[in-house]
Protein backbone atom coordinates (compact mmCIF):
# COMPACT_ATOMS: atom_id res chain seq x y z
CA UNK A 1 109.67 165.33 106.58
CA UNK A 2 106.98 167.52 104.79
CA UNK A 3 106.19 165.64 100.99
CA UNK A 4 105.73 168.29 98.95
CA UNK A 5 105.36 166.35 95.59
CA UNK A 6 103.87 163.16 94.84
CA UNK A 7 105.07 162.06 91.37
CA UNK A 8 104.57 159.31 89.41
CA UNK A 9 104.81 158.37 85.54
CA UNK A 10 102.69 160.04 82.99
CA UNK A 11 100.77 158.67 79.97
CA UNK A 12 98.37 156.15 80.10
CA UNK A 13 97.30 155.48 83.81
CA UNK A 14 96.77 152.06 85.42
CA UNK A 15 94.77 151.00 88.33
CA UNK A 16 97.95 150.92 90.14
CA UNK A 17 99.17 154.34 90.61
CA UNK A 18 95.53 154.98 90.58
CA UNK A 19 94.73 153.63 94.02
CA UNK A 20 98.50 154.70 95.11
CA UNK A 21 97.30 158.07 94.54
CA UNK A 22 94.27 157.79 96.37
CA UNK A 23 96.51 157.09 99.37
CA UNK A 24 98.71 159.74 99.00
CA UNK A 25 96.38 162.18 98.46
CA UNK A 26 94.85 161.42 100.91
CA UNK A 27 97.82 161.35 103.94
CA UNK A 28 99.62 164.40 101.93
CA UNK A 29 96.64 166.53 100.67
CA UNK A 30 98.33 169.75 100.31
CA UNK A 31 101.60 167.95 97.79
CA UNK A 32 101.45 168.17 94.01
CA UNK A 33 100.72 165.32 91.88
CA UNK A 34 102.91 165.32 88.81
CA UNK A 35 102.75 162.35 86.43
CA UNK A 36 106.48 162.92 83.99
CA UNK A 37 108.82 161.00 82.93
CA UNK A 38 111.36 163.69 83.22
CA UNK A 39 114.41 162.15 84.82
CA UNK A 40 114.99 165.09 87.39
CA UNK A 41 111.20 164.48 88.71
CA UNK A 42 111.57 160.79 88.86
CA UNK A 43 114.94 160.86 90.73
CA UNK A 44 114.85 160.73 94.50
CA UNK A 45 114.38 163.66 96.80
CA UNK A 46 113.49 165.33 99.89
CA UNK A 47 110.04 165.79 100.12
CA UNK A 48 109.12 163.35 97.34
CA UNK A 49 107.50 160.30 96.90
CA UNK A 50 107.97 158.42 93.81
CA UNK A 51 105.95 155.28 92.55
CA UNK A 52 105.10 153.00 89.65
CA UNK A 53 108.07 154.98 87.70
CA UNK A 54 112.25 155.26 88.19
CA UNK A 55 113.33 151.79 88.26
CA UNK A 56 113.92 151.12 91.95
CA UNK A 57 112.25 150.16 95.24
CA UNK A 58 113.86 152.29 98.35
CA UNK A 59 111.27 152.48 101.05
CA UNK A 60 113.69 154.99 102.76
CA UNK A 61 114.67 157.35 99.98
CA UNK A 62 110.72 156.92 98.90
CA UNK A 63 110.80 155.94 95.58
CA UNK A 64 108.28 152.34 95.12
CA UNK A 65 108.63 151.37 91.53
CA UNK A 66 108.15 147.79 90.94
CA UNK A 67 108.65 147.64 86.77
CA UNK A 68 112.85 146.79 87.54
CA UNK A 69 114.38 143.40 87.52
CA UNK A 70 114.48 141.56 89.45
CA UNK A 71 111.20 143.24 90.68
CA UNK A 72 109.96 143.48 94.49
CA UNK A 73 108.68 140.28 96.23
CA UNK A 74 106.03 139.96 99.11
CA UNK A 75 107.32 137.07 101.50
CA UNK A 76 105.44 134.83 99.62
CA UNK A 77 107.33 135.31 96.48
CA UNK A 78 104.07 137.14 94.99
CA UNK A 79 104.66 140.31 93.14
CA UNK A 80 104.39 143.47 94.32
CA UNK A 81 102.28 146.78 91.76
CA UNK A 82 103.19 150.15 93.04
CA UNK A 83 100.02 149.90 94.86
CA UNK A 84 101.08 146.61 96.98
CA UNK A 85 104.35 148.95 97.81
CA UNK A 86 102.53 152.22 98.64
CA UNK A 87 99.92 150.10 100.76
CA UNK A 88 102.53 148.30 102.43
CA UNK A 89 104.49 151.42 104.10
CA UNK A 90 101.64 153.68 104.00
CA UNK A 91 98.35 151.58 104.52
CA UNK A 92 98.27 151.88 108.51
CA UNK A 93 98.72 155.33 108.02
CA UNK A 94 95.69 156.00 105.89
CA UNK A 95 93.70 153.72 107.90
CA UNK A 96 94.59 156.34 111.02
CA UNK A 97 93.59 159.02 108.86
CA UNK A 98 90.23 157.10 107.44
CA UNK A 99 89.42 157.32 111.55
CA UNK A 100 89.92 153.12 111.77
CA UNK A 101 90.00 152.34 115.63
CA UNK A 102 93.88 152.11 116.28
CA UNK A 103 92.91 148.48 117.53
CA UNK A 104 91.84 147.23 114.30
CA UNK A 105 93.97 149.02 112.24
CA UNK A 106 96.96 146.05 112.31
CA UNK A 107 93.93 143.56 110.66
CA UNK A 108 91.79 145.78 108.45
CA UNK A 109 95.44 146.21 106.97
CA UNK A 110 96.06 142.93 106.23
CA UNK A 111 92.53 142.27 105.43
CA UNK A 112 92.54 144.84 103.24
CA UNK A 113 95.76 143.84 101.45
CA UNK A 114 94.47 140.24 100.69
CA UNK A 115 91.27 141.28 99.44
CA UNK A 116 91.94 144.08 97.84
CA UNK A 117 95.29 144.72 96.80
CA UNK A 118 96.99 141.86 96.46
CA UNK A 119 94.90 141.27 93.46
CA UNK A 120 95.54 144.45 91.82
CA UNK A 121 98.82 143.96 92.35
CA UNK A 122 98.82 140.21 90.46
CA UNK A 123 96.79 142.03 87.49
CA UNK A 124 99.25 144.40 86.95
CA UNK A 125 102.17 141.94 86.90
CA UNK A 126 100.59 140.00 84.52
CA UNK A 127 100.39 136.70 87.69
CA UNK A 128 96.58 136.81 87.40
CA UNK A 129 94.79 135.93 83.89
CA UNK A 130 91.95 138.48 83.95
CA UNK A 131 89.97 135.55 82.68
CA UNK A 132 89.20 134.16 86.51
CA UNK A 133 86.51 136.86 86.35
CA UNK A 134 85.20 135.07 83.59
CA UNK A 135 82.43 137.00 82.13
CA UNK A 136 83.04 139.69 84.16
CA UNK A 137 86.49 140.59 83.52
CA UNK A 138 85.24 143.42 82.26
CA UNK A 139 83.66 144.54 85.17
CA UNK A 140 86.91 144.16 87.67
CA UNK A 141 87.88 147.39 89.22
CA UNK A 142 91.22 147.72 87.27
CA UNK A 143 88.96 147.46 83.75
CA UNK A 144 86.74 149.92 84.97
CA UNK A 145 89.31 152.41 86.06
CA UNK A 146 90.58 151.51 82.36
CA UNK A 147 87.60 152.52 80.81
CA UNK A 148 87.77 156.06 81.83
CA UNK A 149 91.39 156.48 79.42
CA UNK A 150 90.55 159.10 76.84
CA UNK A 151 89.88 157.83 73.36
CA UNK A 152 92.88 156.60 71.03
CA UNK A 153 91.81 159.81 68.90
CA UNK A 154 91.88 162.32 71.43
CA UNK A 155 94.30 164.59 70.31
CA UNK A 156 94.20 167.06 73.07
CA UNK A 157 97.31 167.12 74.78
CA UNK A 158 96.15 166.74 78.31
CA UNK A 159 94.22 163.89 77.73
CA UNK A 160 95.91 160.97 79.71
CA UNK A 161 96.10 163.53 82.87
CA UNK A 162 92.45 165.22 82.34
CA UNK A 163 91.73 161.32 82.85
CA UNK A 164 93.64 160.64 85.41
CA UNK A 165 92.48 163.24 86.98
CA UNK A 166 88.23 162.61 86.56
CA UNK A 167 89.34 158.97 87.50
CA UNK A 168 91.12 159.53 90.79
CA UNK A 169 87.72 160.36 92.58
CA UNK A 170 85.96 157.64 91.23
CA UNK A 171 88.97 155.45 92.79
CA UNK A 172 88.47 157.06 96.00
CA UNK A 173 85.03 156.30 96.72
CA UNK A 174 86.38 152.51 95.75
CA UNK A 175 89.23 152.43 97.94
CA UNK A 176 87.09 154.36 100.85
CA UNK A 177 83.82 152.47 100.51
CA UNK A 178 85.44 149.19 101.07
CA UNK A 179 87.62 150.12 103.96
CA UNK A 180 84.96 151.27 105.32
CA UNK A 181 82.75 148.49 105.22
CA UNK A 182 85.60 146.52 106.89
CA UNK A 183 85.75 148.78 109.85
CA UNK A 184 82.14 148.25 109.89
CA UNK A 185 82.42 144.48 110.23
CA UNK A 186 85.21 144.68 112.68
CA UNK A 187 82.80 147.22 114.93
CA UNK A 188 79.94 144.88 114.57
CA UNK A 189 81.73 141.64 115.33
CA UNK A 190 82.00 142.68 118.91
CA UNK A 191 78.06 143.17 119.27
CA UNK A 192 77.53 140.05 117.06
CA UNK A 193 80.13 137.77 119.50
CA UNK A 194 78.18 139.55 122.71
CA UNK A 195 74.75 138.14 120.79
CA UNK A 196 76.23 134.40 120.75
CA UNK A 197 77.20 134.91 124.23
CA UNK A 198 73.79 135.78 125.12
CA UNK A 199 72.27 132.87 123.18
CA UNK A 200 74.03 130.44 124.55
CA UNK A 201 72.85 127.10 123.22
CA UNK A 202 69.34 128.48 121.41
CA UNK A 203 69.41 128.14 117.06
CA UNK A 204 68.47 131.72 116.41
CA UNK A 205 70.59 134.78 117.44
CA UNK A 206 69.11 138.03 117.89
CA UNK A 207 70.84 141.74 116.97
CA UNK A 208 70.22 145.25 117.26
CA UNK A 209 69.94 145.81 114.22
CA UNK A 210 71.00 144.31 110.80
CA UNK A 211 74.92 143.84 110.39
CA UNK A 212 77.19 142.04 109.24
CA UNK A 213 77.58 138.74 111.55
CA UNK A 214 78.68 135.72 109.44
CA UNK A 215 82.87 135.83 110.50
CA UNK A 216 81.69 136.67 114.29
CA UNK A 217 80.01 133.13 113.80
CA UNK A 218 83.03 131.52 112.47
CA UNK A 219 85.10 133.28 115.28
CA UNK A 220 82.92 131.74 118.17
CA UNK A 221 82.18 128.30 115.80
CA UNK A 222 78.95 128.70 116.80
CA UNK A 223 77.76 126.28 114.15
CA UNK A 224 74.65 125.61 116.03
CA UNK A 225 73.14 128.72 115.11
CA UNK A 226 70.61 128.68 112.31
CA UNK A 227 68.85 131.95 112.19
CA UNK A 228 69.29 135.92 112.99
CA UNK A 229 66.36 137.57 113.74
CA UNK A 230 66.49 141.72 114.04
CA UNK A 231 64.31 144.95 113.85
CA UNK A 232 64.25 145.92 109.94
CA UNK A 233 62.48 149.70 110.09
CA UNK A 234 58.99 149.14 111.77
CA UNK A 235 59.36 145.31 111.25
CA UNK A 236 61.22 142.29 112.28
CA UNK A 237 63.33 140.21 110.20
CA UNK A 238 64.39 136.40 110.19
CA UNK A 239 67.43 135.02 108.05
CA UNK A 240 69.10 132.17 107.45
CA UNK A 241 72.86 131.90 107.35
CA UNK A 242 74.86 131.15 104.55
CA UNK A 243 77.23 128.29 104.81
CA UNK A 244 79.83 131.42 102.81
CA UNK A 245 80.17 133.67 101.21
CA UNK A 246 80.95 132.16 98.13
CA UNK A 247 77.66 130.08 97.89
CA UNK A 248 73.78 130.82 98.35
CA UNK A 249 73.25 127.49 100.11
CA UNK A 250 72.23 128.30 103.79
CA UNK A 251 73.04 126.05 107.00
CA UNK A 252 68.97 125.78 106.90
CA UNK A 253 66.20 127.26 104.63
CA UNK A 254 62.85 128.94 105.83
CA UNK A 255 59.80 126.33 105.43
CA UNK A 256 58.67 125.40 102.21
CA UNK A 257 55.30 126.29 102.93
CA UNK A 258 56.14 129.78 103.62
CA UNK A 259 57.49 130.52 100.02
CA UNK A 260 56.94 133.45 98.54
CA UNK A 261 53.31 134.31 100.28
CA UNK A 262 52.57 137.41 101.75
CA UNK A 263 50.23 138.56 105.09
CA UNK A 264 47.11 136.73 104.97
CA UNK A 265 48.27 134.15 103.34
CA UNK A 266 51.36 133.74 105.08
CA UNK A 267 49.76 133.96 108.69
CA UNK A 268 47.71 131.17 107.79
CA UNK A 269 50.61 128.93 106.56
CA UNK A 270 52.41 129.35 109.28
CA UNK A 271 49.90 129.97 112.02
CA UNK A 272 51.67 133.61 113.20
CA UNK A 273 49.33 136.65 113.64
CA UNK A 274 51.81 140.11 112.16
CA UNK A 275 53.71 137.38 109.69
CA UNK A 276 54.06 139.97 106.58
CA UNK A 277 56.51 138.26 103.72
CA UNK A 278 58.93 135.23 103.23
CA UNK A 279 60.83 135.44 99.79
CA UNK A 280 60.66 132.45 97.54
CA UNK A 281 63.87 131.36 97.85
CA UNK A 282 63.31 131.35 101.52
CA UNK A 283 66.51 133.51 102.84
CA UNK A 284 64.21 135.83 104.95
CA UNK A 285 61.03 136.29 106.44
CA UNK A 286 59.16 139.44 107.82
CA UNK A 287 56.93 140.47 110.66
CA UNK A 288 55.62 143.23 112.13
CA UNK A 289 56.63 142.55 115.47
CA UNK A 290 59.33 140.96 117.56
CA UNK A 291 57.23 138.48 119.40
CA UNK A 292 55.83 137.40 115.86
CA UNK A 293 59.07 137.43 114.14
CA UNK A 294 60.54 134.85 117.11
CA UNK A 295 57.59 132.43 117.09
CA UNK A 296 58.23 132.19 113.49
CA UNK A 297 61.80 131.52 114.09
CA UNK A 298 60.64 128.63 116.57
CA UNK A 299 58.90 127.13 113.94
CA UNK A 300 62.00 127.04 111.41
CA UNK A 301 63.79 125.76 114.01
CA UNK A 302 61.43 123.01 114.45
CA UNK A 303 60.70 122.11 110.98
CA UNK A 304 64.72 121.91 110.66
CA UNK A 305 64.90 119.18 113.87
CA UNK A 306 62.03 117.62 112.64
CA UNK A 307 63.90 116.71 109.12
C-alpha cells in the first residue's frame, strides 16, 4: 500500500510524535505530514498512518494512538507513547532503511527499544517521574525537544507547526546518531571477540583501532582482561576497563607513579623510551609506538599482580 499521508494531532508537539515522525519520514519520504484534529483526517484510511491522535490502536487499519482507555500495554504491562507503537511495527523497517546489517537488525531493535524508547514512552505516560534525571531533567531529550515550542505569546498562527517543523531535524540527528552508534558496537563486537580469541589467557587485549569493546568482554566473560592497548593517530594508547558503564571505577588503574606526567618525565617513571602522557586519574596512557605502548602495559600488569 503506498502511505500517502502521515497525520498526527496538531498543537503543542511532544517528544512522542516527534521521534514517530522521524520514522515515518523517514520509510515514507514522499507522504504529507499533517498535524489536525479534524475528525475526517484522524479517521482511518487507505494510505494513512495515524498516531498519537484518534483514540484507538489498530496496527492493521494504521492508526497507533495510545491516549484511549484502557490504553496499549507492552507484555510487560508497561505503557506504550505513540512512539513505543510506531517503533514497534515500524522499527525493523527503518533500521533496513538506516542500512543496519539484516543480521543485527532483530537486536539493535530491541536494544534500541529498551534504551531509547521505552523511556520516552514512560515520560509521556506520566510512569516515569522526570525527577530520576535529577538535576538534569532538564537536559533529557523529551525537555529538550520541549524547549524548541514557540513562546506562550507567539501569536502567529503557525507557531506550534513552524516548531514542529525546525524540531523534527533536530530529532533526527537524535534518533539517527544513536542507532548508529549501536550498529557500530554490534560491527565492532565481532573484531573485539576475534581480539579475546587471539589473546587467549594474556591481561591486555589489543585492537585495530579504538572501538567500542566493553559488552564483547562481557559476551566472552573474559574477566581476566585488564587493559586495551590500540593505535590512537601516530601514537599508541593503553586503557583500563571500566567495571560499567554506570561507574568510573576500572577492573585496574594505571600506576600511581605514572599520574598525570608527561614525556621526560614519564619515561623516567616508568622506565619506557616513546612513553608520551598518562592522565591523572590514570584511565589511559600514551606512546609513540606500539612496542612502547605494550611494555608499558606489562608493567601495569605487573604492578596489578604485584598488589
Amino acid at each position: 500500500m503506498t502511505i500517502s499521508h502521515l497525520v498526527t494531532h496538531s498543537g503543542g508537539f511532544h517528544a512522542d510524535e516527534m521521534l514517530s515522525s522521524v520514522v515515518l519520514t523517514r520509510l515514507y519520504p514522499d507522504a504529507k505530514l499533517t498535524r489536525t484534529r479534524d475528525r475526517q483526517w484522524i479517521t482511518p484510511a487507505a494510505g494513512k498512518i495515524i498516531y498519537d491522535v484518534g483514540g484507538a490502536y489498530d496496527g492493521e487499519a494504521q492508526i497507533f494512538d495510545h491516549h484511549q482507555r484502557p490504553g496499549p500495554l507492552r507484555e510487560d504491562e508497561q505503557p506504550f507513547s505513540s512512539f513505543g507503537l510506531i517503533w514497534k511495527h515500524y522499527g525493523r523497517a527503518y533500521l533496513a532503511a538506516m542500512d543496519v546489517p539484516e543480521q543485527d537488525i532483530e537486536e539493535i531493535h530491541g536494544s534500541f527499544d529498551e534504551k531509547f524508547v521505552l523511556p520516552i514512552d514512560l515520560l509521556d505516560n506520566g510512569a516515569m517521574d522526570p525527577s530520576v534525571a535529577g538535576p538534569l531533567s532538564a537536559l533529557t531529550l523529551p525537555s529538550l525537544l520541549g524547549s524548541l515550542k514557540p513562546v506562550f505569546d507567539d501569536a502567529s498562527p503557525t507557531a506550534d507547526d513552524d516548531g514542529f517543523f525546525a524540531a523534527l531535524p533536530i530529532a533526527r540527528s537524535f534518533v539517527e546518531a544513536f542507532i548508529g552508534n549501536l550498529a557500530a558496537k554490534y560491527r565492532a563486537q565481532t573484531i573485539v571477540l576475534d581480539a579475546i580469541a587471539k589473546a587467549g589467557t594474556s591481561p591486555i587485549l589489543e585492537l585495530p583501532m579504538g572501538m567500542p569493546f566493553r559488552s564483547a568482554l562481557d559476551k566472552a566473560e573474559a574477566d581476566h582482561i585488564l587493559f586495551m592497548v590500540n593505535p590512537r593517530g601516530d601514537d599508541w594508547a593503553l586503557n583500563g576497563i571500566k567495571l560499567s558503564s554506570d561507574t568510573f571505577d576500572q577492573r585496574a588503574d594505571l600506576p600511581a607513579a605514572w599520574a598525570g606526567l608527561t614525556d621526560a618525565a614519564l619515561e623516567e617513571a616508568c622506565g619506557v623510551k616513546g612513553a608520551k602522557f598518562c592522565h591523572n586519574a590514570r584511565f589511559i596512557a600514551v606512546a609513540d609506538s606500539r612496542e612502547a605502548i605494550l611494555q608499558m602495559a606489562e608493567l601495569a600488569v605487573k604492578e596489578v599482580q604485584q598488589v
